[in-house]
N, C-alpha and C. Protein backbone atom coordinates (compact mmCIF):
# COMPACT_ATOMS: atom_id res chain seq x y z
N UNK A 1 0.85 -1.17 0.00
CA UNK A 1 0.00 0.00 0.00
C UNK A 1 0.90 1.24 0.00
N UNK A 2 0.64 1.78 -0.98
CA UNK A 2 1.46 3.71 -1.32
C UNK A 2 0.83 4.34 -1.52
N UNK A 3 1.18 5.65 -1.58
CA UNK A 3 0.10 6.96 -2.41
C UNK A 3 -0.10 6.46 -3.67
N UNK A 4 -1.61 6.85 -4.02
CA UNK A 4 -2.28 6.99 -4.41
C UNK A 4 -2.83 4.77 -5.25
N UNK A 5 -2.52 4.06 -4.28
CA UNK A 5 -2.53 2.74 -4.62
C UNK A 5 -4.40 3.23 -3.91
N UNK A 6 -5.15 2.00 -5.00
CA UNK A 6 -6.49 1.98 -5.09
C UNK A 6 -6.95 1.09 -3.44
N UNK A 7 -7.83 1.36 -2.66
CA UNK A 7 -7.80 0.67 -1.58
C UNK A 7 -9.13 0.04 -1.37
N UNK A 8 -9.89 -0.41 -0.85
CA UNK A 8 -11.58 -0.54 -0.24
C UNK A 8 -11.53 -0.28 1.51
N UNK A 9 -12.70 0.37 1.81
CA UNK A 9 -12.67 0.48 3.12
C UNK A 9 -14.56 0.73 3.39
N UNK A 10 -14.65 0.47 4.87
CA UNK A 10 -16.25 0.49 5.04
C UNK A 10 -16.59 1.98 5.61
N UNK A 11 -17.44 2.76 5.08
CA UNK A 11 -17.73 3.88 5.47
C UNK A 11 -18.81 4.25 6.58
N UNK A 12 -19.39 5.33 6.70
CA UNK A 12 -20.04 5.46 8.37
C UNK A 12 -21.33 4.70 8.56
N UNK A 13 -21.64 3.83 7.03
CA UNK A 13 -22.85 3.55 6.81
C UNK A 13 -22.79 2.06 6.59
N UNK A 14 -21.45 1.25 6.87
CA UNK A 14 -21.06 0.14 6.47
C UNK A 14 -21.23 -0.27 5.58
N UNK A 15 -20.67 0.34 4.68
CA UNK A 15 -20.89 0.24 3.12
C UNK A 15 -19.46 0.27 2.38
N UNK A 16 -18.81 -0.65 1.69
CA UNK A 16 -17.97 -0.82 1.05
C UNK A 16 -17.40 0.41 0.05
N UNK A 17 -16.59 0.81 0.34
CA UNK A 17 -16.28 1.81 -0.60
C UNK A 17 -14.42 1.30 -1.07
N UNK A 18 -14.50 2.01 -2.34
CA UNK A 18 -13.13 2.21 -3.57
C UNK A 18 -12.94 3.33 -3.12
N UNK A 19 -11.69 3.57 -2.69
CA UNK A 19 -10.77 4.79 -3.31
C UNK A 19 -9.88 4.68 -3.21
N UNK A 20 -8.92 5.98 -3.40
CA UNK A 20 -7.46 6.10 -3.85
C UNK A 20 -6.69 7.21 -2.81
N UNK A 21 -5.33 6.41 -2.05
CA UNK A 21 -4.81 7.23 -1.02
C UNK A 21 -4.41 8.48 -1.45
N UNK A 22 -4.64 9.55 -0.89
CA UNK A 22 -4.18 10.63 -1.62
C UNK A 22 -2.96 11.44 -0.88
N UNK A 23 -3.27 11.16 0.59
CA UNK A 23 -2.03 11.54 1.72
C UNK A 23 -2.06 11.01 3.17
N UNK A 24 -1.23 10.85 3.21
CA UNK A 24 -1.01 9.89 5.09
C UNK A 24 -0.39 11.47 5.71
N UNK A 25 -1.26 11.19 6.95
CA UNK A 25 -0.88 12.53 7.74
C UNK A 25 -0.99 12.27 9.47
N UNK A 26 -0.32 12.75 10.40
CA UNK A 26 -0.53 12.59 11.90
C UNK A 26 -0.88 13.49 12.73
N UNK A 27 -1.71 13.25 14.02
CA UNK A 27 -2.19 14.33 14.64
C UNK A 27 -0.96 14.78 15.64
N UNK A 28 -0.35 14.16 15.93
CA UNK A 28 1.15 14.41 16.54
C UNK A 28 1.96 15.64 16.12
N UNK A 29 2.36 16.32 16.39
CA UNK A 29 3.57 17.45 15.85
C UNK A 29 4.81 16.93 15.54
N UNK A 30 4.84 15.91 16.56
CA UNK A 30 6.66 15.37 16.09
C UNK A 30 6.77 14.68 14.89
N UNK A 31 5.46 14.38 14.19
CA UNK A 31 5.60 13.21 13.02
C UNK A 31 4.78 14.84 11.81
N UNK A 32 5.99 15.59 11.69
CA UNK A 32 5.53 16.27 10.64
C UNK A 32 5.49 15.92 9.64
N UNK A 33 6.55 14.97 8.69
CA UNK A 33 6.47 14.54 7.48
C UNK A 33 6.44 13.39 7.67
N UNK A 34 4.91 12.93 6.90
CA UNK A 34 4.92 11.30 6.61
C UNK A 34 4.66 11.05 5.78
N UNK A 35 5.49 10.01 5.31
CA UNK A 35 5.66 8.70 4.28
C UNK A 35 4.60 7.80 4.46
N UNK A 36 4.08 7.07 3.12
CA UNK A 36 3.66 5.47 3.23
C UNK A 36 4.67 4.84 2.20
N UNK A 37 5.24 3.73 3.00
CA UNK A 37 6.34 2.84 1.94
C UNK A 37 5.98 1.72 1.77
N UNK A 38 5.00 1.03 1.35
CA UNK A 38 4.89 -0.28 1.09
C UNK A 38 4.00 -0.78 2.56
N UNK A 39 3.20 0.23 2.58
CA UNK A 39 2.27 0.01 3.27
C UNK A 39 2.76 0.12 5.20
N UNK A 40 3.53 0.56 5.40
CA UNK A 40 4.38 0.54 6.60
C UNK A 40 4.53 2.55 6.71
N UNK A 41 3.57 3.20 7.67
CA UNK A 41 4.13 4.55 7.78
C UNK A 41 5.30 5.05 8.17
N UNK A 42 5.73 5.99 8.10
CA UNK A 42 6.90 6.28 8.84
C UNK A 42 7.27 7.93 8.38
N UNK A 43 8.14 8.44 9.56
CA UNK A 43 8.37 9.94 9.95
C UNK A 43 9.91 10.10 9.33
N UNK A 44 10.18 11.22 9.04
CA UNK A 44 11.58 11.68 8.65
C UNK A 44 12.13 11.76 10.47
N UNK A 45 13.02 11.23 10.87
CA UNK A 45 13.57 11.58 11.94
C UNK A 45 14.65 12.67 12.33
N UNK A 46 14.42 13.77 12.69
CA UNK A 46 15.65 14.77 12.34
C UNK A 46 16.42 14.27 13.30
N UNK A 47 16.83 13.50 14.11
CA UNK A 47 18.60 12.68 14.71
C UNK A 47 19.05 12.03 13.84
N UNK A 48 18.03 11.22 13.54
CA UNK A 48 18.94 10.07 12.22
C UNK A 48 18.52 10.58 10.67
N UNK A 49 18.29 11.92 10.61
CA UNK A 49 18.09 12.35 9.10
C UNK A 49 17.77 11.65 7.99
N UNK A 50 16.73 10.58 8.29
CA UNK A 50 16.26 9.46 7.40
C UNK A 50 14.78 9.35 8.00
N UNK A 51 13.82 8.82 6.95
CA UNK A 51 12.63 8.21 7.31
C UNK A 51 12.62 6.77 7.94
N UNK A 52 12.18 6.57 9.45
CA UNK A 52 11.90 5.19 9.73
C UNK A 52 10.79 5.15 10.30
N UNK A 53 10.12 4.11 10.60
CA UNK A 53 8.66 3.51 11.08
C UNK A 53 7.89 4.11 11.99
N UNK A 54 7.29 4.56 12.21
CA UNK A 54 6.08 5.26 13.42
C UNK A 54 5.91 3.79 14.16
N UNK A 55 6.34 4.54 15.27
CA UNK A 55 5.83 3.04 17.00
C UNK A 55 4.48 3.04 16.99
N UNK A 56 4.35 1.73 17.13
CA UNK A 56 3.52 0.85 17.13
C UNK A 56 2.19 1.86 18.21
N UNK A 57 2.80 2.48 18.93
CA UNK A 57 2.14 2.90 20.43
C UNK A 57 1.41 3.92 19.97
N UNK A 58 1.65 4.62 18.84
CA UNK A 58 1.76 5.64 18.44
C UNK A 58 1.34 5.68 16.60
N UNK A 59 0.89 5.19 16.43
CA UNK A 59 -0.10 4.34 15.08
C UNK A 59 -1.30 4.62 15.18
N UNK A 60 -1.85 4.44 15.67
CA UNK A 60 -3.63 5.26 16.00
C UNK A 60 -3.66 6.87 15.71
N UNK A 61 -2.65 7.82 15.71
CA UNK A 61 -2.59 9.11 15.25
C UNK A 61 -2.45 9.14 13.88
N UNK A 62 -1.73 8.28 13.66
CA UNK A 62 -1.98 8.34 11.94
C UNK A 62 -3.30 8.15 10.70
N UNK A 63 -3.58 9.14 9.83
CA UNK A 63 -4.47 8.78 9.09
C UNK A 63 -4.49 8.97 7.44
N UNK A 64 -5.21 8.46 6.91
CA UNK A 64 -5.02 8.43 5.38
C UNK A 64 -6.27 9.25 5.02
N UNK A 65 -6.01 9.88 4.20
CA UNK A 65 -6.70 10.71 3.22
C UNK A 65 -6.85 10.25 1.63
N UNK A 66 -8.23 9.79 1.87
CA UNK A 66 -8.79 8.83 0.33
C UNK A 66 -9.65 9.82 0.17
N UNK A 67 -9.69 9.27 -1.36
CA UNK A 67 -10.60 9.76 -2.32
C UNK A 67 -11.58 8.77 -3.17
N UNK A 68 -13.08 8.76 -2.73
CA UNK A 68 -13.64 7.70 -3.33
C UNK A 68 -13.91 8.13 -4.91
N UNK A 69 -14.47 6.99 -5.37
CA UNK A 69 -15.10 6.60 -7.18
C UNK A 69 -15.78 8.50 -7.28
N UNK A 70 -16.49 8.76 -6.47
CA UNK A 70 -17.32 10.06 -6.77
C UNK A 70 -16.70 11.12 -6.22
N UNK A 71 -15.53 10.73 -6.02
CA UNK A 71 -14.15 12.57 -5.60
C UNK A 71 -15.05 12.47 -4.14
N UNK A 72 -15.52 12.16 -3.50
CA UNK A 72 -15.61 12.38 -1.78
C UNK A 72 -14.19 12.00 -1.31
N UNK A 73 -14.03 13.18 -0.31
CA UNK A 73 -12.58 13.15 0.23
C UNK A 73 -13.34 12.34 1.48
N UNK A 74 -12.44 11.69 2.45
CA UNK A 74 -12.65 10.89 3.48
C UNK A 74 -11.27 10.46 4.00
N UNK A 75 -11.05 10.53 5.64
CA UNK A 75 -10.57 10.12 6.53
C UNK A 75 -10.31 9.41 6.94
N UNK A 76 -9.36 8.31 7.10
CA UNK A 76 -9.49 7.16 7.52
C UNK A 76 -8.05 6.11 8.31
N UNK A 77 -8.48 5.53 9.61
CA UNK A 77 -7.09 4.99 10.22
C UNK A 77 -6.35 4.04 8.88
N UNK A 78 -5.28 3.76 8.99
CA UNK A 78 -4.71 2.76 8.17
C UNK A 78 -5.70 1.30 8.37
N UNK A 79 -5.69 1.03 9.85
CA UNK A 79 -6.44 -0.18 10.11
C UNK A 79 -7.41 -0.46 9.60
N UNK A 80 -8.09 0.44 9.06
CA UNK A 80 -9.63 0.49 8.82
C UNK A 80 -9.16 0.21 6.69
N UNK A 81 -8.43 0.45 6.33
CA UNK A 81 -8.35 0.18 5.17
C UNK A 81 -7.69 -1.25 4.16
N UNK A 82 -8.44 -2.14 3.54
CA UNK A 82 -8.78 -3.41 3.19
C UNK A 82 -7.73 -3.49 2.42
């Protein structure tokens, strides 16, 4: 799973929906820039000046920004996406 890879997920109405990731983002401040790499998130770390993995503990702040079949933008945890 990457930007803009096609996904399915159930919406507020439990209803199957298509769309397409458009951006992974966190409610955290310290995880300003995020990556999706193959389906695994992860933060630029400014000590080790490289992108590595968002803790596990700390995974529930993260969310994806899809776009369904009819351009509705929508919100959504990684977990929640099929």
């Amino acid at each position: 799973m990457n930007l803009y890879d096609t996904i399915s997920y159930y919406n507020e109405y439990e209803e199957k929906v298509v769309a397409s990731i458009e951006d992974i983002s966190s409610d955290m401040d310290s995880y300003e820039d995020v990556i999706l790499e193959n389906g695994i998130p992860k933060y630029f770390s400014k000590k080790m000046k490289k992108y590595v993995p968002i803790k596990k503990k700390n995974i529930d702040s993260v969310f994806l920004t899809v776009k369904n079949t009819l351009g509705k933008i929508d919100y959504i945890m990684i977990a929640d996406a099929i």
